[in-house]
N, C-alpha and C. Protein backbone atom coordinates (compact mmCIF):
# COMPACT_ATOMS: atom_id res chain seq x y z
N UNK A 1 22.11 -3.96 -8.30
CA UNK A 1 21.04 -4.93 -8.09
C UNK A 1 19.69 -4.22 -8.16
N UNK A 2 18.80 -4.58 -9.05
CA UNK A 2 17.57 -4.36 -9.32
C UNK A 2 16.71 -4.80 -8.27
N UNK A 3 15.88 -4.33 -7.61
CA UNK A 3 14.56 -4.59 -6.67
C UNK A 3 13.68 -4.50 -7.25
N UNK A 4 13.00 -5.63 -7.90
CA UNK A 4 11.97 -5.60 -8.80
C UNK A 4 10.82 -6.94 -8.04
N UNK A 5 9.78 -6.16 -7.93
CA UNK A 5 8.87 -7.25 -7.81
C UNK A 5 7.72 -7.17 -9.31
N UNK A 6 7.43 -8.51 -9.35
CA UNK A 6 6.62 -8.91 -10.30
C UNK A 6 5.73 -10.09 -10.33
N UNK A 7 4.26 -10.26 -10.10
CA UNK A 7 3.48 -10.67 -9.37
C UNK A 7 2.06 -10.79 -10.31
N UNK A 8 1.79 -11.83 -11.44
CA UNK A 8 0.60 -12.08 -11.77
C UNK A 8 -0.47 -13.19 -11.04
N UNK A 9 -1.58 -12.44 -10.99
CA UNK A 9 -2.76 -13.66 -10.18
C UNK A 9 -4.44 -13.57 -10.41
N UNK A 10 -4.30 -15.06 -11.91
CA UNK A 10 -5.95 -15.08 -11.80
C UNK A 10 -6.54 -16.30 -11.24
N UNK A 11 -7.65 -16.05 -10.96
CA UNK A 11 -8.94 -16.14 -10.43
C UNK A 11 -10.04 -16.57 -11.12
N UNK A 12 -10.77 -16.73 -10.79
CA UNK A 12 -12.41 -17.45 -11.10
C UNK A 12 -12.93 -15.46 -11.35
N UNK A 13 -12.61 -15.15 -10.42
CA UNK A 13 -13.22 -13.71 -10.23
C UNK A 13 -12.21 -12.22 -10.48
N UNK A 14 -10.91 -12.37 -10.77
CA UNK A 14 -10.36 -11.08 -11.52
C UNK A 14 -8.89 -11.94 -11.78
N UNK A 15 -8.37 -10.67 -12.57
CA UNK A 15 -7.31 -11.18 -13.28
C UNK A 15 -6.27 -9.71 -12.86
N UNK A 16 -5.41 -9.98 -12.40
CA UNK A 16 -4.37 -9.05 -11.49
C UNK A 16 -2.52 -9.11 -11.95
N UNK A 17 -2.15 -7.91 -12.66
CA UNK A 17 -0.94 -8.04 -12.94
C UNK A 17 -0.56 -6.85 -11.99
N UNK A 18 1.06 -6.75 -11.83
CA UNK A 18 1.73 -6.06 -10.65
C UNK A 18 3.07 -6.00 -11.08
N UNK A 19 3.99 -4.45 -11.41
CA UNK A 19 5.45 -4.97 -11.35
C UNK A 19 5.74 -3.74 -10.22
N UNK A 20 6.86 -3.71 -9.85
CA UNK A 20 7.25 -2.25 -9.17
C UNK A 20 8.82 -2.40 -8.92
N UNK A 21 9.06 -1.36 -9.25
CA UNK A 21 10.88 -1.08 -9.07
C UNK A 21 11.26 0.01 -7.90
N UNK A 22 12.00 -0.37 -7.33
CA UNK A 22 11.75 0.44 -5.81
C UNK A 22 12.60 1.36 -6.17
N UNK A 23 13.70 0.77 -6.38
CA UNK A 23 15.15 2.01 -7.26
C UNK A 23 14.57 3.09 -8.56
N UNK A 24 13.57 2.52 -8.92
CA UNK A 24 13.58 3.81 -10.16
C UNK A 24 12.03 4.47 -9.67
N UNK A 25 12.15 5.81 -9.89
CA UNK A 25 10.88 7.06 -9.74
C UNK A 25 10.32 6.98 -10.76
N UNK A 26 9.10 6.92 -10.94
CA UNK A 26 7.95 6.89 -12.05
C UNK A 26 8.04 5.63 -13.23
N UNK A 27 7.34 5.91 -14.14
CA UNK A 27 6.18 6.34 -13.90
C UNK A 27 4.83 5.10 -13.32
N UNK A 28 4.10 5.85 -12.83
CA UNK A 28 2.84 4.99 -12.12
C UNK A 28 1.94 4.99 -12.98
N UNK A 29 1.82 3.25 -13.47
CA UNK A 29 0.36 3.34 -14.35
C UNK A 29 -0.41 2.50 -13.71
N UNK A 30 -1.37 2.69 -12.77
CA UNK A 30 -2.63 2.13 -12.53
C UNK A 30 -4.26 1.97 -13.63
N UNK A 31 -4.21 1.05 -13.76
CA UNK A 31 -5.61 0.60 -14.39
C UNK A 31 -6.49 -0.87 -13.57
N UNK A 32 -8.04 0.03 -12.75
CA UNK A 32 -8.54 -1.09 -12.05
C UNK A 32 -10.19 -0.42 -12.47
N UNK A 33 -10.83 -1.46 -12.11
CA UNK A 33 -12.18 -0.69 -12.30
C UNK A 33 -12.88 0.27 -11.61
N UNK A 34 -11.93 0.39 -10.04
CA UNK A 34 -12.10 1.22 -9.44
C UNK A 34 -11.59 2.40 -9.82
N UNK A 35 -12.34 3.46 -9.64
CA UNK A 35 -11.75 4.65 -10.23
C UNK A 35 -10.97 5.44 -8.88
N UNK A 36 -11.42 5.07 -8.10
CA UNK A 36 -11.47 5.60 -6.61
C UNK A 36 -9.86 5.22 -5.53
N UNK A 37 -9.64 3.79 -6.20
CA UNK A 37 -8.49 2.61 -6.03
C UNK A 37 -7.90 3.41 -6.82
N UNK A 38 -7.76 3.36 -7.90
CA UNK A 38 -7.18 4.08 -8.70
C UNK A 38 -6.59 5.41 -8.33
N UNK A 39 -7.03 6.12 -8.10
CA UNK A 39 -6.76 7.24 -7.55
C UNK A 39 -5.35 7.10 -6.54
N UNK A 40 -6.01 6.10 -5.46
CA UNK A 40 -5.18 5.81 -4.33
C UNK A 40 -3.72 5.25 -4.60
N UNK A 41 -3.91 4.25 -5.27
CA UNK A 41 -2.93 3.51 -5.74
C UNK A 41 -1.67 4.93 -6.53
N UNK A 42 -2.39 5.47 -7.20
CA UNK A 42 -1.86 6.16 -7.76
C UNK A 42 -1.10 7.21 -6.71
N UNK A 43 -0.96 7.52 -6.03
CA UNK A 43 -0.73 8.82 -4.99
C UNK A 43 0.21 7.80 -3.97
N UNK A 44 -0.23 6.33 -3.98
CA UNK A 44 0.79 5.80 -2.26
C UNK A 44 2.03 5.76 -3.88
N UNK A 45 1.94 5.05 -5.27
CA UNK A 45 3.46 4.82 -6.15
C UNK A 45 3.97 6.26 -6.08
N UNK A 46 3.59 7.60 -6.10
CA UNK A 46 3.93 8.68 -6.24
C UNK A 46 4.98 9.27 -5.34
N UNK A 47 4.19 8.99 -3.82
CA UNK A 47 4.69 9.42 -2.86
C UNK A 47 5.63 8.29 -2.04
N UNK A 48 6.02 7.05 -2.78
CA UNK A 48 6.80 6.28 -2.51
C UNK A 48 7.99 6.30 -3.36
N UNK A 49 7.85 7.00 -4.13
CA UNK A 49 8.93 7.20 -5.26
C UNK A 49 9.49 5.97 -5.89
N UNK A 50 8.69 5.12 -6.14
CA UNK A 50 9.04 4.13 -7.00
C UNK A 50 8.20 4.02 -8.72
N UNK A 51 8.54 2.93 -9.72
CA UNK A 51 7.80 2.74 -10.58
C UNK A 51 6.82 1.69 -10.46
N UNK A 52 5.52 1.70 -10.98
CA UNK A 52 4.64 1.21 -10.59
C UNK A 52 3.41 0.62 -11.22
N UNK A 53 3.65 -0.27 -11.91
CA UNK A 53 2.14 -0.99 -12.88
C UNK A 53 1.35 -1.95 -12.61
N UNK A 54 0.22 -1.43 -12.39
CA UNK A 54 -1.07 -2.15 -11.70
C UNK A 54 -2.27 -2.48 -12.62
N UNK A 55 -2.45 -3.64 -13.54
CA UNK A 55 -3.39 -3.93 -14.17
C UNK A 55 -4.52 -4.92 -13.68
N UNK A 56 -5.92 -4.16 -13.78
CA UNK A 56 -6.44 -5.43 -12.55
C UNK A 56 -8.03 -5.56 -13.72
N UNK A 57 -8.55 -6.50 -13.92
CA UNK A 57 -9.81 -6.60 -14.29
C UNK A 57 -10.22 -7.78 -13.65
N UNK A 58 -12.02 -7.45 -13.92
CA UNK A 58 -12.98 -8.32 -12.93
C UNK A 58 -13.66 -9.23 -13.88
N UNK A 59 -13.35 -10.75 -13.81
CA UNK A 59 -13.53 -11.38 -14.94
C UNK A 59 -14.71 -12.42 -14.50
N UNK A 60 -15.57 -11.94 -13.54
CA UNK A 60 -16.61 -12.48 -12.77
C UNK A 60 -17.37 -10.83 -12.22
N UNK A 61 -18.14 -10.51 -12.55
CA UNK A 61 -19.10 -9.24 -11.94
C UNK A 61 -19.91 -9.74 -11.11
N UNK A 62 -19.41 -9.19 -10.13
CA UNK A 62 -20.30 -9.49 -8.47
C UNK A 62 -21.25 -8.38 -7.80
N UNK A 63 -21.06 -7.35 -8.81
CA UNK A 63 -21.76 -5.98 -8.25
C UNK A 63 -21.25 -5.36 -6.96
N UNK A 64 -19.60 -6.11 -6.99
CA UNK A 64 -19.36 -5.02 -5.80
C UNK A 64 -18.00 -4.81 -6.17
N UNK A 65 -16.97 -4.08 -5.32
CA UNK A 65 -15.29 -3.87 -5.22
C UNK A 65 -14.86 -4.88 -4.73
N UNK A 66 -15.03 -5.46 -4.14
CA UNK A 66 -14.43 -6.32 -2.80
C UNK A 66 -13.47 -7.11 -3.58
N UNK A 67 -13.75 -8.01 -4.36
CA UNK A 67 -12.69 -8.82 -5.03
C UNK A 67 -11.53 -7.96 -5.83
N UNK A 68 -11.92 -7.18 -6.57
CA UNK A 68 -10.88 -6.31 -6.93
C UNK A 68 -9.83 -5.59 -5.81
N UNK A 69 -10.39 -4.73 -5.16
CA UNK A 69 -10.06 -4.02 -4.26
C UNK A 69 -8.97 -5.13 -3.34
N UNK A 70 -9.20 -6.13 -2.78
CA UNK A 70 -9.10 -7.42 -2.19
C UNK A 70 -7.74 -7.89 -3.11
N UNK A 71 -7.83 -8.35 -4.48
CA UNK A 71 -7.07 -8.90 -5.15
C UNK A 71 -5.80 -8.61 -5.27
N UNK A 72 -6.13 -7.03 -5.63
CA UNK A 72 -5.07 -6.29 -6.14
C UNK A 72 -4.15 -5.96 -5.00
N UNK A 73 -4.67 -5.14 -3.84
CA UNK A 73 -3.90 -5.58 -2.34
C UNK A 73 -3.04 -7.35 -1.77
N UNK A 74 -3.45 -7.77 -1.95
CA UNK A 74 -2.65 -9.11 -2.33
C UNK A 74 -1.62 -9.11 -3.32
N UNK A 75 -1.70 -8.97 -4.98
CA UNK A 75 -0.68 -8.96 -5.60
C UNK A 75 -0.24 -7.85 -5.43
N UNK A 76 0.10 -6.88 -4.83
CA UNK A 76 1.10 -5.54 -4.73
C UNK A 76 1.63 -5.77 -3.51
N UNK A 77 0.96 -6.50 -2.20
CA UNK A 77 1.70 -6.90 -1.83
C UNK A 77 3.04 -7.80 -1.42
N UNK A 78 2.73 -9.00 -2.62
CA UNK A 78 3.69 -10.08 -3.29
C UNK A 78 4.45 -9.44 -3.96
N UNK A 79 4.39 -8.25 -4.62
CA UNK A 79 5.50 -7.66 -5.67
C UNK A 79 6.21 -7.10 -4.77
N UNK A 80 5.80 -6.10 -3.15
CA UNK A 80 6.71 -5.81 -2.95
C UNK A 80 8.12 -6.87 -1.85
N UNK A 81 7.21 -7.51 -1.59
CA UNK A 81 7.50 -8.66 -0.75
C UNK A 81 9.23 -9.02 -1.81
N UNK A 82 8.62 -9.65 -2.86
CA UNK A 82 9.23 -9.87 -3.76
C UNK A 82 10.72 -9.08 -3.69
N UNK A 83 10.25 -7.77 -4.17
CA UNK A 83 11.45 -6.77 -4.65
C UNK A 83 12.15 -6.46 -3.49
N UNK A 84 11.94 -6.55 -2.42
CA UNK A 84 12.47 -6.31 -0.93
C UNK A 84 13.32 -7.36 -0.92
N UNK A 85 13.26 -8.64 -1.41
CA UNK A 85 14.07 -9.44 -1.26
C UNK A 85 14.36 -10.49 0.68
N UNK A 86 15.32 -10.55 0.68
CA UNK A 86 15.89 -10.66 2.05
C UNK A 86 15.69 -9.88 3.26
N UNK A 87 15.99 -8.32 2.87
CA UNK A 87 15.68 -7.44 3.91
C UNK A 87 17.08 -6.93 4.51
N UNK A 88 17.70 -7.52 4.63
CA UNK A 88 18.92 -7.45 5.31
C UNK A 88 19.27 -6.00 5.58
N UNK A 89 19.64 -5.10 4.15
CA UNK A 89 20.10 -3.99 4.22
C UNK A 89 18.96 -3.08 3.78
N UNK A 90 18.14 -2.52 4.66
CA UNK A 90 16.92 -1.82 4.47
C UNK A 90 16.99 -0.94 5.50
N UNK A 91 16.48 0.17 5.46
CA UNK A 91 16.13 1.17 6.56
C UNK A 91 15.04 0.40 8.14
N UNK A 92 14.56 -0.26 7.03
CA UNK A 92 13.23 -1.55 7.78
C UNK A 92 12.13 -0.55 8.79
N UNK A 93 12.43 0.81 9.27
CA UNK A 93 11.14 1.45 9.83
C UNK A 93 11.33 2.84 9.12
N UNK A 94 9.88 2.98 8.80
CA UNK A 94 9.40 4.59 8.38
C UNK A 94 8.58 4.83 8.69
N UNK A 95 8.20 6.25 9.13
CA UNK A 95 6.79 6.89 9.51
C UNK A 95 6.72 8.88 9.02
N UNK A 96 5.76 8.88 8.93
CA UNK A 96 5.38 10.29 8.80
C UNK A 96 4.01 10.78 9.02
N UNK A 97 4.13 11.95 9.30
CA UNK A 97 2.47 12.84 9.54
C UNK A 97 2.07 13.61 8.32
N UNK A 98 1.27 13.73 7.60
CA UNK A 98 0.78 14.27 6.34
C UNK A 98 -0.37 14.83 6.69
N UNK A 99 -0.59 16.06 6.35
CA UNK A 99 -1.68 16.89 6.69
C UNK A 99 -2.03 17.54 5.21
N UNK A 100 -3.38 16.71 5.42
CA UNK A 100 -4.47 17.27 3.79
C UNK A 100 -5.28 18.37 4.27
N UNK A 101 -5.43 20.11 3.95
CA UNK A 101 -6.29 20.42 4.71
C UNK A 101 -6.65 20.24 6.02
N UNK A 102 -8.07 20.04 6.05
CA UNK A 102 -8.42 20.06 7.19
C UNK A 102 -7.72 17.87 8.05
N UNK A 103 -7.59 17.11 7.29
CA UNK A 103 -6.52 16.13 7.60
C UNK A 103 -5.45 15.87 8.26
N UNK A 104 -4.88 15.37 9.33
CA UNK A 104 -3.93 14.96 9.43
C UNK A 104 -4.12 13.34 9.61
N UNK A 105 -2.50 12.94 9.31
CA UNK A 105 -2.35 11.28 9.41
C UNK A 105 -1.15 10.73 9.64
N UNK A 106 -0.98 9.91 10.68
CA UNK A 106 0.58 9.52 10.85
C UNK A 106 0.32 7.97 10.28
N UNK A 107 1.07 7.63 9.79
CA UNK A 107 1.17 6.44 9.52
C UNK A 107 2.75 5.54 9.86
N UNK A 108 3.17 4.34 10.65
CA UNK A 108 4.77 4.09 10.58
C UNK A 108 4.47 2.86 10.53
N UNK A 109 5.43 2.23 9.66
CA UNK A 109 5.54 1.09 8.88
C UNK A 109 7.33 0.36 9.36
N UNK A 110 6.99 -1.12 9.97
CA UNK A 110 8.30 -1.95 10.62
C UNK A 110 8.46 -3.09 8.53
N UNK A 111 9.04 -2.69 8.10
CA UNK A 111 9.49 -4.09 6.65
C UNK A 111 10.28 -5.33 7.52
N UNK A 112 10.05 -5.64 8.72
CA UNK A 112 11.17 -6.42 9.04
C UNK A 112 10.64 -8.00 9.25
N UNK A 113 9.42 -8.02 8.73
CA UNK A 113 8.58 -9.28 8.28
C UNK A 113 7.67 -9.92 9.25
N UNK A 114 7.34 -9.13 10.33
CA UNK A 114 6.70 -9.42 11.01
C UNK A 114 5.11 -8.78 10.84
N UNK A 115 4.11 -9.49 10.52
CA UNK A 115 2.78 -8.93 9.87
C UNK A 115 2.03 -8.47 11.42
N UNK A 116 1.54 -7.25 11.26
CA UNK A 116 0.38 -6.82 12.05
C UNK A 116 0.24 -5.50 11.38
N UNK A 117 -1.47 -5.36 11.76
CA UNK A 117 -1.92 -4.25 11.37
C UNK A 117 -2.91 -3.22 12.22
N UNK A 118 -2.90 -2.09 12.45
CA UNK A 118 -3.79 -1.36 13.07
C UNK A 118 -4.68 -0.25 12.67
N UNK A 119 -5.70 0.49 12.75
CA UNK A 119 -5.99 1.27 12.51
C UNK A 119 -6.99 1.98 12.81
N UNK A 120 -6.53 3.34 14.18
CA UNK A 120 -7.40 3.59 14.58
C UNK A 120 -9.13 4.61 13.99
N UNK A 121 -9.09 4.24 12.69
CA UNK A 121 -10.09 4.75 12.29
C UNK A 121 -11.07 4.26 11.30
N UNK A 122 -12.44 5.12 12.02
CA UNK A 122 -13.55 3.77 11.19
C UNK A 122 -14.24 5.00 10.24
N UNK A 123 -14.07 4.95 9.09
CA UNK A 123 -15.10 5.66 8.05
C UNK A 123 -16.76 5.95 7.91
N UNK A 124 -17.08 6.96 8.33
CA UNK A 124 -18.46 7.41 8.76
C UNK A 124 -19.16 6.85 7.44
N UNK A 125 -18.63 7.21 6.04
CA UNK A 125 -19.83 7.21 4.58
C UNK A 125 -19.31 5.69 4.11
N UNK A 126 -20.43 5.65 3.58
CA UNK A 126 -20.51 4.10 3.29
C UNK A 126 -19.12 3.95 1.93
N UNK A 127 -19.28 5.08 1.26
CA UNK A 127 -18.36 4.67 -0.43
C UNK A 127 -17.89 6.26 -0.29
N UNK A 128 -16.70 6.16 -0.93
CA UNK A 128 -15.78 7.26 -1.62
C UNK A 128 -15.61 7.35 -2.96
N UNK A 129 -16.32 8.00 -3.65
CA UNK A 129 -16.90 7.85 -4.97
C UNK A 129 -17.39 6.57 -5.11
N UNK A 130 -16.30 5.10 -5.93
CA UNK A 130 -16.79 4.27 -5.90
C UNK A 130 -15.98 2.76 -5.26
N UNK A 131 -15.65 3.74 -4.14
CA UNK A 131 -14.75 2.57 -3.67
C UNK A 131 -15.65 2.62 -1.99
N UNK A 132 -15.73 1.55 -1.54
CA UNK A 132 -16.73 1.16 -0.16
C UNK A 132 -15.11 1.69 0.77
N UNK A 133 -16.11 2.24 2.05
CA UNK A 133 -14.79 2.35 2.94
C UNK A 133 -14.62 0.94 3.75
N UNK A 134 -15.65 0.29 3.55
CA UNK A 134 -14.74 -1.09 4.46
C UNK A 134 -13.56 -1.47 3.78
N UNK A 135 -13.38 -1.31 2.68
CA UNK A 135 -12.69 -2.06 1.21
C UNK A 135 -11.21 -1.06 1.50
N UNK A 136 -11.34 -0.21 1.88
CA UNK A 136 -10.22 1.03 2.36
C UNK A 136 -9.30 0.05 3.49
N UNK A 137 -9.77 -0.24 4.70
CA UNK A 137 -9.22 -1.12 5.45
C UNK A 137 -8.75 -1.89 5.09
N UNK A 138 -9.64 -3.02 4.49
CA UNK A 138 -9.66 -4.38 4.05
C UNK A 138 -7.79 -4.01 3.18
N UNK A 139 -7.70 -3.35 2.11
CA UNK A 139 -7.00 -2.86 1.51
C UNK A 139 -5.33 -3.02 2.33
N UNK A 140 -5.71 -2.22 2.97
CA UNK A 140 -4.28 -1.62 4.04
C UNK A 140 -3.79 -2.87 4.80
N UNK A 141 -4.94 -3.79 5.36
CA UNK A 141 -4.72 -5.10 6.02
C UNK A 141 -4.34 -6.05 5.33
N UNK A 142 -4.87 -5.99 3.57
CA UNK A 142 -4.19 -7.13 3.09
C UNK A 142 -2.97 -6.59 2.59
N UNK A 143 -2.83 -5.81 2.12
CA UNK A 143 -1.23 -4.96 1.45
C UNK A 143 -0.66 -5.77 2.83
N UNK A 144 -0.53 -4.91 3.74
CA UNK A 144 0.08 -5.59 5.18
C UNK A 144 0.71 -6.67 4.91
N UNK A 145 -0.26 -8.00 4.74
CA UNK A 145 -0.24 -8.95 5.51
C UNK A 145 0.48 -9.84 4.46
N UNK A 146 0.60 -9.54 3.28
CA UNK A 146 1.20 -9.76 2.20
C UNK A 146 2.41 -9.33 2.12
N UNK A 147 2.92 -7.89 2.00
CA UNK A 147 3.71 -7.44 2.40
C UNK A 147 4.83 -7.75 3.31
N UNK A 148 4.32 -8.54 4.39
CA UNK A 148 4.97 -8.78 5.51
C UNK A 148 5.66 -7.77 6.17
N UNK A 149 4.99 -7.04 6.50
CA UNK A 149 5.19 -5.26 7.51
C UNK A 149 3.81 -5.50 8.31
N UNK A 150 4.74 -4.65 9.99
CA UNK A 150 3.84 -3.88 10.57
C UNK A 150 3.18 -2.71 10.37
N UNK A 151 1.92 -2.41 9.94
CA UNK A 151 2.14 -0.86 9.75
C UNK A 151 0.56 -0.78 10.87
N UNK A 152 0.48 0.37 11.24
CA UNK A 152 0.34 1.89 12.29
C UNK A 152 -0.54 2.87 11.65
N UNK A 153 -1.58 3.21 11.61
CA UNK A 153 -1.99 3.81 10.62
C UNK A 153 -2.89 4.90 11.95
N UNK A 154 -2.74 6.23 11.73
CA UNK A 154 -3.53 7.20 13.32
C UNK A 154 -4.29 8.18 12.27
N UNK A 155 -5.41 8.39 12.32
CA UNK A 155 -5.83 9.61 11.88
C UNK A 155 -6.00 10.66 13.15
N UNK A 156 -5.55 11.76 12.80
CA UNK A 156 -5.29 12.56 14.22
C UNK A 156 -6.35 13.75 14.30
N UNK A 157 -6.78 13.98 12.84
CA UNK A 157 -7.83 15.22 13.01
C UNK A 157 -8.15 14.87 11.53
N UNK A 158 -9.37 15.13 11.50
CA UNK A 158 -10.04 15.34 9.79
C UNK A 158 -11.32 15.45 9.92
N UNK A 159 -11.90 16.05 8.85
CA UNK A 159 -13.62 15.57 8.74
C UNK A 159 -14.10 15.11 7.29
N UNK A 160 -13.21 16.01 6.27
CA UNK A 160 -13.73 15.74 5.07
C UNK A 160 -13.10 13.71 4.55
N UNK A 161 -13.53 13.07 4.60
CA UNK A 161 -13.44 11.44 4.66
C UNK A 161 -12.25 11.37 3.22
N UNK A 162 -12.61 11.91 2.12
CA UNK A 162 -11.84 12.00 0.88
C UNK A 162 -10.24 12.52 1.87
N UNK A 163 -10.31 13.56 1.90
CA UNK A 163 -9.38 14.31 2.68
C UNK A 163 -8.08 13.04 3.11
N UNK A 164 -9.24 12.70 4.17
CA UNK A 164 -8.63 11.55 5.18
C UNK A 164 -7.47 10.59 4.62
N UNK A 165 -8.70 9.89 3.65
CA UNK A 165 -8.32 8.56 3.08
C UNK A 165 -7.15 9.16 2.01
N UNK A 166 -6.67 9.86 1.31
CA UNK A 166 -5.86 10.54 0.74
C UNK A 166 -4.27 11.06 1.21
N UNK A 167 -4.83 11.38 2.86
CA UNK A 167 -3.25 11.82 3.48
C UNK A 167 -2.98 10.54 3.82
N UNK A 168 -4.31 9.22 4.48
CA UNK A 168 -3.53 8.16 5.02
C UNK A 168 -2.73 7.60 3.85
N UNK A 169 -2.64 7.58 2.00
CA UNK A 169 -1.96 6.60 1.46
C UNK A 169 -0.83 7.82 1.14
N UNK A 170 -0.66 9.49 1.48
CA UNK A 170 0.50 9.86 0.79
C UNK A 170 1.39 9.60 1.86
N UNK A 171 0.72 9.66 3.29
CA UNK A 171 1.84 9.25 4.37
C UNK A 171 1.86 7.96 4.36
N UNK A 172 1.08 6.98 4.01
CA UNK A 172 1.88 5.00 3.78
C UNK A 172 2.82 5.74 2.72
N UNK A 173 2.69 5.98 1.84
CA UNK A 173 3.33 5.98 0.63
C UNK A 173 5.25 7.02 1.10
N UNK A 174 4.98 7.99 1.71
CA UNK A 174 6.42 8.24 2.00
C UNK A 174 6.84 7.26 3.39
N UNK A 175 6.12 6.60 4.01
CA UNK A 175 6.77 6.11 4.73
C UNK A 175 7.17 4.52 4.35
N UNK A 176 6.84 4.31 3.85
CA UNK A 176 7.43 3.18 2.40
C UNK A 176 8.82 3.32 2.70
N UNK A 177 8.33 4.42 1.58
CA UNK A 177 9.95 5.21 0.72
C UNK A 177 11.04 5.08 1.43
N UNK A 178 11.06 5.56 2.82
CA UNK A 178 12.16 5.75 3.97
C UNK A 178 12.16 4.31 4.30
N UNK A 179 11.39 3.46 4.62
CA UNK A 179 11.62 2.13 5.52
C UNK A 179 12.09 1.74 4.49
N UNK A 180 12.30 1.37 2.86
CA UNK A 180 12.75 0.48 1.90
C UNK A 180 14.10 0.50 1.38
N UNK A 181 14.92 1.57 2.02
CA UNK A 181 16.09 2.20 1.14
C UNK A 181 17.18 1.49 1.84
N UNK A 182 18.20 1.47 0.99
CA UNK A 182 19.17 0.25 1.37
C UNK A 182 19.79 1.52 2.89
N UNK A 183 20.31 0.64 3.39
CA UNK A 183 21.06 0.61 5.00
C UNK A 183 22.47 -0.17 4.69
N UNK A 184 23.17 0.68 5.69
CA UNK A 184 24.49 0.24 5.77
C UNK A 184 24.87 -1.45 6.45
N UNK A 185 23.48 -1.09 7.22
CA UNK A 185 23.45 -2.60 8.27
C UNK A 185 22.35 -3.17 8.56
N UNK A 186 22.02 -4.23 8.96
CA UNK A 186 20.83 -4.78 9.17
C UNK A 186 20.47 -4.29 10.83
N UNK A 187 19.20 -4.13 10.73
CA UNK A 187 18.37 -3.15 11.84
C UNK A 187 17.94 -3.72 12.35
N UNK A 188 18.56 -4.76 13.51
CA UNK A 188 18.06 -5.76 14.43
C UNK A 188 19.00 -5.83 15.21
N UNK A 189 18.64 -6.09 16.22
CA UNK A 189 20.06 -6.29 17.72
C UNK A 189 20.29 -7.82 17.88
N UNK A 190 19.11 -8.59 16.94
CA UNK A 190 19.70 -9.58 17.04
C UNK A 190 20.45 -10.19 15.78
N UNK A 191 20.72 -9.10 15.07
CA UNK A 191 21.53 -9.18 13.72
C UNK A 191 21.26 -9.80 12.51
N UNK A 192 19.44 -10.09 12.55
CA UNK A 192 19.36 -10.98 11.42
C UNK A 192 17.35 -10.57 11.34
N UNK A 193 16.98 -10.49 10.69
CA UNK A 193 15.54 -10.33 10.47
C UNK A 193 14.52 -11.84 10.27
């Protein structure tokens, strides 16, 4: 059985395609106008070990990220929603600590469809190359909430902000990996998600 999510969504203001295969490794092709998203996106498919195609354009210019950034977190979160299926036989929690340099970051993630999000950290610089750090959050909260996962997000030490934002998506990104993988049994005491 294939775990495939696949997830197109336009807009007045961008146009957003999404597939991802949780069972197969590589390759990750991201294309967004963010170069910065880009980046990111690119590093959480890597370190999640799945395949991963993200086509996003802005078919309304607003002079900012937000809709992109915004959009595309929405449809990746429907794809994985999607490819997860039921849930039943899933690991359903992962977490890890990833240390970039001067960085560290724990991040742990519940797939068991219950949405909340946290995150104890607020970004000092306004943009990371060309991605806004509110749009960083915004990001993680809508993946979330789409997604239908709890996730946990701690930055524990850092200064360089790039740094930061970099260990928080390679640790989302392996802790994905571990919460998504089939299970012998469903991970609830009350036997059903």
């Amino acid at each position: 059985m294939s775990r495939i999510g696949l997830v197109e969504r336009k807009t007045g203001e961008t146009h957003i395609k999404v597939k991802i295969n949780l069972d197969e490794q590589g390759p990750v092709s991201i294309v967004t106008p963010v170069k910065f998203l880009n980046h990111m996106l690119e590093t959480f498919g890597f370190y999640s070990r799945v395949s991963l195609e993200v086509m996003a354009e802005e078919l309304k210019a607003c002079g900012d990220d937000h809709h992109i950034v915004e959009d595309v977190a929405i449809c990746l979160g429907k794809a994985i929603d999607e490819a997860l299926g039921d849930r039943s036989r899933i690991n359903r929690f992962g977490w890890s600590i990833i240390p970039m340099d001067d960085a560290l970051c724990l991040t742990s993630i519940d797939l068991g469809t219950r949405t909340f999000f946290r995150m104890n950290y607020r970004f000092r610089r306004e943009r990371i190359g060309d991605l806004s750090t509110e749009n960083i959050i915004h990001f993680l909260y809508s993946l979330t909430s789409n997604m239908r996962a709890t996730v946990h997000v701690r930055v524990l030490d850092g200064l360089n902000e790039h740094h930061i934002c970099e260990a928080i998506f390679k640790s989302l990104g392996i802790s994905f990996h571990v919460a998504s993988r089939i299970a012998e049994k469903t991970l609830s005491v009350k036997g059903t998600l």
